[in-house]
N, C-alpha and C. Protein backbone atom coordinates (compact mmCIF):
# COMPACT_ATOMS: atom_id res chain seq x y z
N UNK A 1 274.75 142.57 32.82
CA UNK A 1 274.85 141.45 33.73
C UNK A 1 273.61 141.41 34.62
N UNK A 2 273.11 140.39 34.61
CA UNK A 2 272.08 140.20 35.61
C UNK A 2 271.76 139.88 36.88
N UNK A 3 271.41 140.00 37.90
CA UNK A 3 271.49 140.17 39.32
C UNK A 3 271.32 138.44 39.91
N UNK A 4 272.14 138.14 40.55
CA UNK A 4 271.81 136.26 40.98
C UNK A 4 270.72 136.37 41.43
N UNK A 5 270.17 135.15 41.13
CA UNK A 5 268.70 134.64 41.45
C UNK A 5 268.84 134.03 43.29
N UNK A 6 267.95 135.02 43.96
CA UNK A 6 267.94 134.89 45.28
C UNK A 6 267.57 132.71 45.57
N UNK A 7 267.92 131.95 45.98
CA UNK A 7 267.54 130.34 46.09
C UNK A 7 266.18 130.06 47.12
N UNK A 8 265.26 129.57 46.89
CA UNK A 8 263.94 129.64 47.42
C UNK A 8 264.21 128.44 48.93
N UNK A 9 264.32 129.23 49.82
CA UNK A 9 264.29 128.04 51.18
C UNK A 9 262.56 127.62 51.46
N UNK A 10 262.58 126.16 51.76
CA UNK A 10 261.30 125.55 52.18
C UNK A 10 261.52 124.94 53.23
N UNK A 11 260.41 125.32 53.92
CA UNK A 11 260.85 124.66 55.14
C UNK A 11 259.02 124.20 55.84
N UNK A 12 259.03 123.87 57.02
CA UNK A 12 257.55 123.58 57.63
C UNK A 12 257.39 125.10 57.97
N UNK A 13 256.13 125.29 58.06
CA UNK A 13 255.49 126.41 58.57
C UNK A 13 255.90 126.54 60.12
N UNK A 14 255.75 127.91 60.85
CA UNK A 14 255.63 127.78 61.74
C UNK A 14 254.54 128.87 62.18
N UNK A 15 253.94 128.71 63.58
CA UNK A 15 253.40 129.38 64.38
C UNK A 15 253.29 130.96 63.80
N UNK A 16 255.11 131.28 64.05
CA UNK A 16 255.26 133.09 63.94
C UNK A 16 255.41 133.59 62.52
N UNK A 17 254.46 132.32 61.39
CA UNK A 17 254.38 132.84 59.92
C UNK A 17 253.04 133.04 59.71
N UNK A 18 252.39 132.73 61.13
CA UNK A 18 250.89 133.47 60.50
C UNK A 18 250.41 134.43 59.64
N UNK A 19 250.96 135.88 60.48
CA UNK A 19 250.79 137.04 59.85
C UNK A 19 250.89 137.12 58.25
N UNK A 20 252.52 136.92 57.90
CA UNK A 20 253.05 136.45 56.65
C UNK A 20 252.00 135.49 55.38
N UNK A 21 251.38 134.89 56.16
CA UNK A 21 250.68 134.02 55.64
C UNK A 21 248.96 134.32 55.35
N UNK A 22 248.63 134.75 56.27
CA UNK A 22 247.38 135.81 56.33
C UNK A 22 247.68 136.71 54.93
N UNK A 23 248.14 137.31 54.97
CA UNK A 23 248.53 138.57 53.90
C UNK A 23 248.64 137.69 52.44
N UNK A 24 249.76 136.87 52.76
CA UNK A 24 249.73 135.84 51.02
C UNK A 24 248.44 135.20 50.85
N UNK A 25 247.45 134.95 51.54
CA UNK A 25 246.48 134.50 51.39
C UNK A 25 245.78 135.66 50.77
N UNK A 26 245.81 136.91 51.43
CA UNK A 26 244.64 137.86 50.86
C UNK A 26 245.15 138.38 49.35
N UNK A 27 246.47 138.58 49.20
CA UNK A 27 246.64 138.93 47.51
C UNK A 27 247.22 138.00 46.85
N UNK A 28 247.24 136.80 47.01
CA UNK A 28 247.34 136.02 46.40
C UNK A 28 246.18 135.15 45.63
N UNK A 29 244.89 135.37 45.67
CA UNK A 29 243.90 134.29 45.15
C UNK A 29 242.97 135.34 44.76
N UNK A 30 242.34 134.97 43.23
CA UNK A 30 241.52 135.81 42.66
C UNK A 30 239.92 134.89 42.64
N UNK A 31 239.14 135.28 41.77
CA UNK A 31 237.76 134.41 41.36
C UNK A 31 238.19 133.62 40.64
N UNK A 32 239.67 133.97 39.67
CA UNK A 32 239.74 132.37 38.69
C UNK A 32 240.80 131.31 39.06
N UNK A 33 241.01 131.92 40.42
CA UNK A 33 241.94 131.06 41.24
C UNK A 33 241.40 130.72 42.84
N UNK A 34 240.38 131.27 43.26
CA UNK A 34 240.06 130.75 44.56
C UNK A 34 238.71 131.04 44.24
N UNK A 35 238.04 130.51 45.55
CA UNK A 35 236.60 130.62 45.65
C UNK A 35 235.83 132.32 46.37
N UNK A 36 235.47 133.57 45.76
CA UNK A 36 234.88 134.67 46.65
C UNK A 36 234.82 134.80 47.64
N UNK A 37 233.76 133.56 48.20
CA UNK A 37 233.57 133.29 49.69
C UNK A 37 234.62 133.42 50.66
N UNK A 38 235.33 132.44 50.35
CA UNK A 38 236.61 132.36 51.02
C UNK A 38 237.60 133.78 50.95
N UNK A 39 238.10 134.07 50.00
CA UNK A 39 238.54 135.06 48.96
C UNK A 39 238.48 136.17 50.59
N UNK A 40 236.86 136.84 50.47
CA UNK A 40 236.68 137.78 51.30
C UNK A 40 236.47 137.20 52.73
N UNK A 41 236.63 136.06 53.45
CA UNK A 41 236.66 136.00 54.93
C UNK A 41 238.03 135.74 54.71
N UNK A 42 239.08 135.99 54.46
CA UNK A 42 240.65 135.89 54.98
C UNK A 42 241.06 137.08 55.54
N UNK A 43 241.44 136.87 56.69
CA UNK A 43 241.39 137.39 57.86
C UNK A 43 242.76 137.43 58.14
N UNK A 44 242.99 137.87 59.63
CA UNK A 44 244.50 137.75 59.81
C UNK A 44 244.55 136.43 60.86
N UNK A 45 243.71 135.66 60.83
CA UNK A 45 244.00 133.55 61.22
C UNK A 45 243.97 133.50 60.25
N UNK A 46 244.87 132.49 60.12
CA UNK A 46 245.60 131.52 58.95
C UNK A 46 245.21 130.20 59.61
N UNK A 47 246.05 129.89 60.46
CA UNK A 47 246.01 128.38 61.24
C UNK A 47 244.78 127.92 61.45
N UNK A 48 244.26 127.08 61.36
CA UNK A 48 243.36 126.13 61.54
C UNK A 48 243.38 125.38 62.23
N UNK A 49 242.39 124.51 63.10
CA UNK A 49 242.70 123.29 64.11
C UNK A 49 243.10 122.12 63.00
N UNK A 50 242.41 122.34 61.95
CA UNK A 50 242.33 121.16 61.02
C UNK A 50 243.61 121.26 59.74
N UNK A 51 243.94 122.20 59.83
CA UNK A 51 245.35 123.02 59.11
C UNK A 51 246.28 124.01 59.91
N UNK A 52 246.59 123.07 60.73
CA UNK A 52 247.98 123.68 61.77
C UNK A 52 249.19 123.65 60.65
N UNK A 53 250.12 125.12 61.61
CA UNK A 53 251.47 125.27 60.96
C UNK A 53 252.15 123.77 60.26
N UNK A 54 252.03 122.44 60.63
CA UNK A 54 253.05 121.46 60.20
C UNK A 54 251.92 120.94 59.31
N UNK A 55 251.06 121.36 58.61
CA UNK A 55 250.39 120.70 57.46
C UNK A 55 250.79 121.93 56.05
N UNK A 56 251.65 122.51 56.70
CA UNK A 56 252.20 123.49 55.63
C UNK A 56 253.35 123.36 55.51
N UNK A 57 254.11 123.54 54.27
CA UNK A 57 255.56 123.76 53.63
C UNK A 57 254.94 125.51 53.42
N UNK A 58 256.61 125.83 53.55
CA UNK A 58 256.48 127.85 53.16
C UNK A 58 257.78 127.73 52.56
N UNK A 59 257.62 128.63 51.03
CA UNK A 59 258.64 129.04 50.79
C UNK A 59 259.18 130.55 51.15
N UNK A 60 260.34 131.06 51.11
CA UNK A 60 260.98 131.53 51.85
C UNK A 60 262.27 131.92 50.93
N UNK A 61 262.47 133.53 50.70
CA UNK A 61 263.18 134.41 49.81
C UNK A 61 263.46 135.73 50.86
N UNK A 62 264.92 135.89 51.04
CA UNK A 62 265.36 136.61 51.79
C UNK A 62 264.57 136.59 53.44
N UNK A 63 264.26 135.79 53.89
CA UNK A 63 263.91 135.98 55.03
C UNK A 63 262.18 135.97 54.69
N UNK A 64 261.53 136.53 54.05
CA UNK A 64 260.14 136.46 53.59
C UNK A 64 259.41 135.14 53.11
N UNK A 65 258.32 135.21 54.23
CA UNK A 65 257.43 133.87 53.15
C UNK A 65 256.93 134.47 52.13
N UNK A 66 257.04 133.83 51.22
CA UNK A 66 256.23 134.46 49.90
C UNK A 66 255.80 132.81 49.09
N UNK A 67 255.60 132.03 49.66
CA UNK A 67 254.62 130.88 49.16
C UNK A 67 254.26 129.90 50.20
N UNK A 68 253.26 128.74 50.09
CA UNK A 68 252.87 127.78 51.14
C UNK A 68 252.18 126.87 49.72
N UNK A 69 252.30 125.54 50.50
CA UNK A 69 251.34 124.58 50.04
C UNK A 69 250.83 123.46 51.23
N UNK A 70 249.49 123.45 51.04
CA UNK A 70 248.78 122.85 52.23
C UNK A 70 248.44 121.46 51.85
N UNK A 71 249.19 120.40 52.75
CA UNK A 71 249.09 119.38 52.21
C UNK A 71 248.23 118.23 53.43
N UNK A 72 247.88 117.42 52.77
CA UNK A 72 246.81 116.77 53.75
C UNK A 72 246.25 115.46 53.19
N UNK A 73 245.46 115.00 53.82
CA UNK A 73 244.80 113.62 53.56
C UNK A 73 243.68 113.99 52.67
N UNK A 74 242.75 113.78 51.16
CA UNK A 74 241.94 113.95 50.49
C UNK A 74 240.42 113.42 51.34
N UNK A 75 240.72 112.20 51.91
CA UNK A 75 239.73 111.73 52.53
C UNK A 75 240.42 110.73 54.10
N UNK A 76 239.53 111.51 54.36
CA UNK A 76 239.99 110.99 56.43
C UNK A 76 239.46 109.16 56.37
N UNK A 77 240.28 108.33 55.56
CA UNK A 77 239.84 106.99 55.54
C UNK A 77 241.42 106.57 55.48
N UNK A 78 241.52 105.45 55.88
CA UNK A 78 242.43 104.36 56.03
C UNK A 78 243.08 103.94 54.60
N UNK A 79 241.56 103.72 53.68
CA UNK A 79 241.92 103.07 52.64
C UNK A 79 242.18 104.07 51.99
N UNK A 80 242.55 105.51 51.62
CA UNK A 80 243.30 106.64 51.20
C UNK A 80 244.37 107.01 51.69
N UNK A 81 244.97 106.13 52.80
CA UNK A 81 246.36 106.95 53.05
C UNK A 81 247.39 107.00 52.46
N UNK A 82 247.35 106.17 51.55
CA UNK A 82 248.51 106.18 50.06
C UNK A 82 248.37 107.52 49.52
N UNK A 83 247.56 108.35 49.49
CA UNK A 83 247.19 109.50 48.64
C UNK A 83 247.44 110.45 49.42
N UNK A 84 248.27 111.67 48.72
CA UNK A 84 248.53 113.08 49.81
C UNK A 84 247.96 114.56 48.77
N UNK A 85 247.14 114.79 49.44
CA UNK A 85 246.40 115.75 48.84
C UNK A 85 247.60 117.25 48.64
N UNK A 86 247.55 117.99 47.56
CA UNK A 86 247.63 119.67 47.79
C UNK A 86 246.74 119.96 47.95
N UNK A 87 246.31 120.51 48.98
CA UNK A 87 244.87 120.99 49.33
C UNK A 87 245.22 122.54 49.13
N UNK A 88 245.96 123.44 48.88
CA UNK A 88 246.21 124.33 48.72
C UNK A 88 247.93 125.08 48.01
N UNK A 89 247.63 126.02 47.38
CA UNK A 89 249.35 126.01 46.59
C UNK A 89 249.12 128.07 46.38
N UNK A 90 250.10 128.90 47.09
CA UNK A 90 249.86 130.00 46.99
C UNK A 90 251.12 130.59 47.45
N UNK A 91 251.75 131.66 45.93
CA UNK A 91 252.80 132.27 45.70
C UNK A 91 252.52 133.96 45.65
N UNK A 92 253.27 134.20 46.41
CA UNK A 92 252.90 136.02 46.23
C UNK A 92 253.13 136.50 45.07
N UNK A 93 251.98 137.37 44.35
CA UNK A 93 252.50 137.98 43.30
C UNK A 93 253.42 138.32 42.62
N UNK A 94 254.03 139.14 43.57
CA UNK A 94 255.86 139.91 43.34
C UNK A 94 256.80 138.91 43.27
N UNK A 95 256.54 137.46 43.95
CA UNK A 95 257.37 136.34 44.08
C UNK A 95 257.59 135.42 42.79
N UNK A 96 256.52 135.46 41.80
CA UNK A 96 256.25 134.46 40.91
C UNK A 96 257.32 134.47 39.87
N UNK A 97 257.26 133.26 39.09
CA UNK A 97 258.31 133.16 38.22
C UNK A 97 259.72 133.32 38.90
N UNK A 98 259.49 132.86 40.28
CA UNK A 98 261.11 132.94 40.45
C UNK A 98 261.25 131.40 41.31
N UNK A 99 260.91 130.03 40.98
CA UNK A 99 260.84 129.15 40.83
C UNK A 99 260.30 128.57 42.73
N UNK A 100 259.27 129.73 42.92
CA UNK A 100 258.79 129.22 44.48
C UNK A 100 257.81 127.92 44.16
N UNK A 101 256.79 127.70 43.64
CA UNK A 101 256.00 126.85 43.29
C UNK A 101 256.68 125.29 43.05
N UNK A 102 257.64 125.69 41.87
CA UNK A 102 258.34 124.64 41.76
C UNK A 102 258.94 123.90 43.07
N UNK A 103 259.63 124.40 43.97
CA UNK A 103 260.36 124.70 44.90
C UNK A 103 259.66 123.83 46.00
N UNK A 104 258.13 124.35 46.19
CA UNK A 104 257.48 123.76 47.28
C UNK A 104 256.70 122.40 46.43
N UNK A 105 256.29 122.44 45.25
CA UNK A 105 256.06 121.26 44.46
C UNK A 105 257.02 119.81 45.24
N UNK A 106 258.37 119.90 44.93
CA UNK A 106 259.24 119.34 45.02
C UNK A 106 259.53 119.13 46.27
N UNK A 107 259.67 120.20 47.37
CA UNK A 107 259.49 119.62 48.89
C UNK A 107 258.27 118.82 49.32
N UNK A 108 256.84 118.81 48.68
CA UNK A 108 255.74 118.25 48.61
C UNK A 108 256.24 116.82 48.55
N UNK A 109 256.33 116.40 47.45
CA UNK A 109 256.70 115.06 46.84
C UNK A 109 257.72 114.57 47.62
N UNK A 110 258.83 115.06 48.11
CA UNK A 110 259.76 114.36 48.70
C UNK A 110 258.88 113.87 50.39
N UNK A 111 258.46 114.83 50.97
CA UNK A 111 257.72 114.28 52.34
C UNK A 111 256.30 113.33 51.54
N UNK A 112 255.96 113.54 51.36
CA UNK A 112 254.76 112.46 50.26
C UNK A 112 255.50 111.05 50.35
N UNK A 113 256.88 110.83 49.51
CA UNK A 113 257.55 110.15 49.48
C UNK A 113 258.46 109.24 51.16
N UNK A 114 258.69 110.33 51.82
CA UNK A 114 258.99 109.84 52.99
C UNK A 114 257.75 109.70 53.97
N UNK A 115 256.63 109.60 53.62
CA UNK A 115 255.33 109.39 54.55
C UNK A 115 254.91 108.41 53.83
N UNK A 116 255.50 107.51 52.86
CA UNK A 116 254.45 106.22 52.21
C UNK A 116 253.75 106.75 51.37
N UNK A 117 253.62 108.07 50.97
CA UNK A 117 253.04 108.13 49.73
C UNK A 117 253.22 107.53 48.45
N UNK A 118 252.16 107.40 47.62
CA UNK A 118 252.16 106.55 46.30
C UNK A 118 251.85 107.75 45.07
N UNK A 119 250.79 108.86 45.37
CA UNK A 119 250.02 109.56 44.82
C UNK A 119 250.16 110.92 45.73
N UNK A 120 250.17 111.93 44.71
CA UNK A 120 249.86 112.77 45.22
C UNK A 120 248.75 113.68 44.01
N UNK A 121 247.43 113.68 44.67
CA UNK A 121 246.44 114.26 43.93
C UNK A 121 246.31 115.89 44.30
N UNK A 122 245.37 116.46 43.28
CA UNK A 122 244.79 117.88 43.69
C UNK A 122 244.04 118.55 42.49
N UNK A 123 243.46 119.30 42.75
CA UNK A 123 242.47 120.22 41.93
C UNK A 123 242.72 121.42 41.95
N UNK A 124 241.71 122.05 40.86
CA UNK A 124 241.93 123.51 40.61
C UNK A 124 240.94 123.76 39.54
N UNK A 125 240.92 125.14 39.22
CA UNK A 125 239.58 125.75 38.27
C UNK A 125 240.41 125.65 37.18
N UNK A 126 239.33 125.22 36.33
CA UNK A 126 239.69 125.41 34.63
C UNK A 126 239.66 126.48 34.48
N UNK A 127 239.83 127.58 35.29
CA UNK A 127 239.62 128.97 35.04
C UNK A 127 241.38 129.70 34.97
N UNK A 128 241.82 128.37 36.06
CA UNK A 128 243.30 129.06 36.20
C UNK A 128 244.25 128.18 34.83
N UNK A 129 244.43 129.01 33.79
CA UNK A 129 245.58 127.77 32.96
C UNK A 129 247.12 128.06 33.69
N UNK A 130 247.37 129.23 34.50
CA UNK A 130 248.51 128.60 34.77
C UNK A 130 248.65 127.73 35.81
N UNK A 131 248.05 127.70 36.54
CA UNK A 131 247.94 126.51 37.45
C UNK A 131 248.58 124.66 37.25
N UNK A 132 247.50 125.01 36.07
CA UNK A 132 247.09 124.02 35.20
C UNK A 132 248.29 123.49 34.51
N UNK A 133 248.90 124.63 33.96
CA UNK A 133 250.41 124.17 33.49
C UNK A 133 251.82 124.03 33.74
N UNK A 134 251.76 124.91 34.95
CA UNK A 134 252.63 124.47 36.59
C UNK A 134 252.34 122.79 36.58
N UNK A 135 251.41 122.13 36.93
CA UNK A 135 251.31 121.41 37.65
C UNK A 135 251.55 120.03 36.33
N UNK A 136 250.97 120.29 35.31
CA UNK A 136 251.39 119.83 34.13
C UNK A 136 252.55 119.11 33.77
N UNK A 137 253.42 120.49 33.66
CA UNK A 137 255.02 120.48 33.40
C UNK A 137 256.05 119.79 34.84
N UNK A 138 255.18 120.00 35.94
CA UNK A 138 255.57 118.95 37.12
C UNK A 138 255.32 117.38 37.39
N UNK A 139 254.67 116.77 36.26
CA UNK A 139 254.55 115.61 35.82
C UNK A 139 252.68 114.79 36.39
N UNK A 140 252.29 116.25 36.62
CA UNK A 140 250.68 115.98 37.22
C UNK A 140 249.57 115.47 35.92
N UNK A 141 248.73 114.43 36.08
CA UNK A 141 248.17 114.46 34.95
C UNK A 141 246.63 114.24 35.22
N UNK A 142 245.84 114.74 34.41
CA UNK A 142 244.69 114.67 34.50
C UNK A 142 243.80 113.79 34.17
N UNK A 143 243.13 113.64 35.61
CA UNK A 143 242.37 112.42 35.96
C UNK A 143 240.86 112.44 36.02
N UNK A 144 240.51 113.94 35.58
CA UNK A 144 238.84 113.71 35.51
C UNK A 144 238.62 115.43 35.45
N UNK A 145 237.34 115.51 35.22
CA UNK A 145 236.87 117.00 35.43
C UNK A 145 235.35 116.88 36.00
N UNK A 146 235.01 117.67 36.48
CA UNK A 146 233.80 117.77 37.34
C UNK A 146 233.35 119.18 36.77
N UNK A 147 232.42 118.91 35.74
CA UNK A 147 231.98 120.01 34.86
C UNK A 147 230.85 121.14 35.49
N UNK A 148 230.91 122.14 35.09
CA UNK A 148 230.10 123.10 35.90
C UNK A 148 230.11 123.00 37.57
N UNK A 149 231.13 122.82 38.31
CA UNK A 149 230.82 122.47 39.62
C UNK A 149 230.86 123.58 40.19
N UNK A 150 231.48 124.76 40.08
CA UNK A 150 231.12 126.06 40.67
C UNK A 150 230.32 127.01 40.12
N UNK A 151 229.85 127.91 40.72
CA UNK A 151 229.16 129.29 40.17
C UNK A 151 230.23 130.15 40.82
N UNK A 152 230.72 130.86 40.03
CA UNK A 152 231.62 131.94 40.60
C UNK A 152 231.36 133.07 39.64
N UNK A 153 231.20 133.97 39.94
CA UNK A 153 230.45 135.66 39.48
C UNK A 153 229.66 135.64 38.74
N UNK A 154 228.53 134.74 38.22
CA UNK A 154 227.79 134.27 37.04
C UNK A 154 228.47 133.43 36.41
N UNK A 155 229.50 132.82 36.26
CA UNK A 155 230.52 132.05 35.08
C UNK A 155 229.94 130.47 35.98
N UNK A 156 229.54 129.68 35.27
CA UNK A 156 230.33 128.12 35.77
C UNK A 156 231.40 127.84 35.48
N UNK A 157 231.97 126.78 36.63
CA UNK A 157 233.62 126.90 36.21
C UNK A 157 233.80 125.24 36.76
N UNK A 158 234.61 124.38 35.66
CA UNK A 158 234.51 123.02 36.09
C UNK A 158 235.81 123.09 37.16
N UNK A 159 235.96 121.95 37.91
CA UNK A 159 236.94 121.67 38.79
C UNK A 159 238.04 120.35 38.41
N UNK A 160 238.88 120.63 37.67
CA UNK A 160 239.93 119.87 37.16
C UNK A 160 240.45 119.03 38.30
N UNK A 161 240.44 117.65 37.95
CA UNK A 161 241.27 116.93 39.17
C UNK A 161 242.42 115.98 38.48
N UNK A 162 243.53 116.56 39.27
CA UNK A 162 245.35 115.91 38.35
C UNK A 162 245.53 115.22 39.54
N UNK A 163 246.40 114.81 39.22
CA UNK A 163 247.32 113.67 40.07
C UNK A 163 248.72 113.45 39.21
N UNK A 164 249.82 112.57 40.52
CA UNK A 164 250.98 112.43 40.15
C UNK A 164 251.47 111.17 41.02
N UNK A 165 251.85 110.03 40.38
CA UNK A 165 252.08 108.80 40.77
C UNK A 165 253.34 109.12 41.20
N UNK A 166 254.11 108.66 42.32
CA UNK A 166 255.28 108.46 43.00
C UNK A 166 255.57 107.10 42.91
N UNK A 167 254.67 106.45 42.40
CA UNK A 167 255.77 105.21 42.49
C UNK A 167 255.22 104.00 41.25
N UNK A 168 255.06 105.09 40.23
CA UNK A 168 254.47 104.42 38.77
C UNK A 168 253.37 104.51 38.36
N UNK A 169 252.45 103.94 37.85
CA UNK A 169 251.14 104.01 37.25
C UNK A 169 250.37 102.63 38.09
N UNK A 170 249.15 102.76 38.73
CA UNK A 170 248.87 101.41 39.14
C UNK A 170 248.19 100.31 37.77
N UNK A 171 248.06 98.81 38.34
CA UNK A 171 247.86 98.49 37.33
C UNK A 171 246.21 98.67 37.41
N UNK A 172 245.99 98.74 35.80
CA UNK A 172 244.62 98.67 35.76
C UNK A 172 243.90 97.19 36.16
């Protein structure tokens, strides 16, 4: 018999999940999933002026954050506010495969949905396929690639950009 599957709570970030969040940031993102740079300045700030606690969803297993997705405007213009960026999507190791991603995917889209969203876009390295197929199998589809756009350890690595219509396909 197998042990019940603990249910993934999502909720907004807060303030006293920094710490929590600091830490999922540092073992959570590799070279074929984040950028080095970044990678090695994660620190114990998380929060940002420009990425405060309420631009985050956290998922949440026994009391533990063990995921976030950072969601936001793609471009600070008027004529983009139909569009809600993942600007960020990060599950703790030990956490994965136990449907956190999905979890905050789906709290994503529903506030997307209750903010006038139409679209919700985002990117990622052709380096990560599971990413790629998370986001896939969540009904994201791919809308372009931006070939060679990084150098990461000697490798070029293009930057995949998906998207997911909330409220149909526009017309061409």
């Amino acid at each position: 018999m197998t042990a019940p599957v603990t249910p993934v709570e999502v909720r907004v970030a807060r303030a006293s999940d920094e710490a929590q969040l600091a830490r999922l940031d540092r073992i959570s993102w590799s070279p074929r999933s984040g950028f080095p740079s970044v990678i090695q300045q994660a620190g114990s700030v998380f929060f940002l002026t420009e990425s405060p606690p309420q631009a985050f969803l956290v998922g949440v297993i026994d009391g533990a954050v063990v995921g976030y997705i950072r969601l936001g405007s793609p471009l600070p213009l008027p004529e983009n506010a139909h569009v809600v960026g993942v600007l960020g999507l990060a599950v703790a190791p030990e956490a994965r495969r136990r449907g956190v991603a999905t979890a905050l995917l789906t709290a994503a889209e529903e506030r997307a949905r209750a903010r006038g969203g139409r679209k919700l876009s985002l990117r990622t390295f052709s380096t990560n396929p599971y990413a790629i197929s998370l986001y896939t199998r969540f009904g994201f589809q791919r809308e372009g690639v931006l070939r060679a756009e990084f150098l990461i350890e000697g490798q070029y690595v293009d930057d995949v950009l998906l998207a997911k219509y909330l409220t149909g396909l526009p017309p061409d």
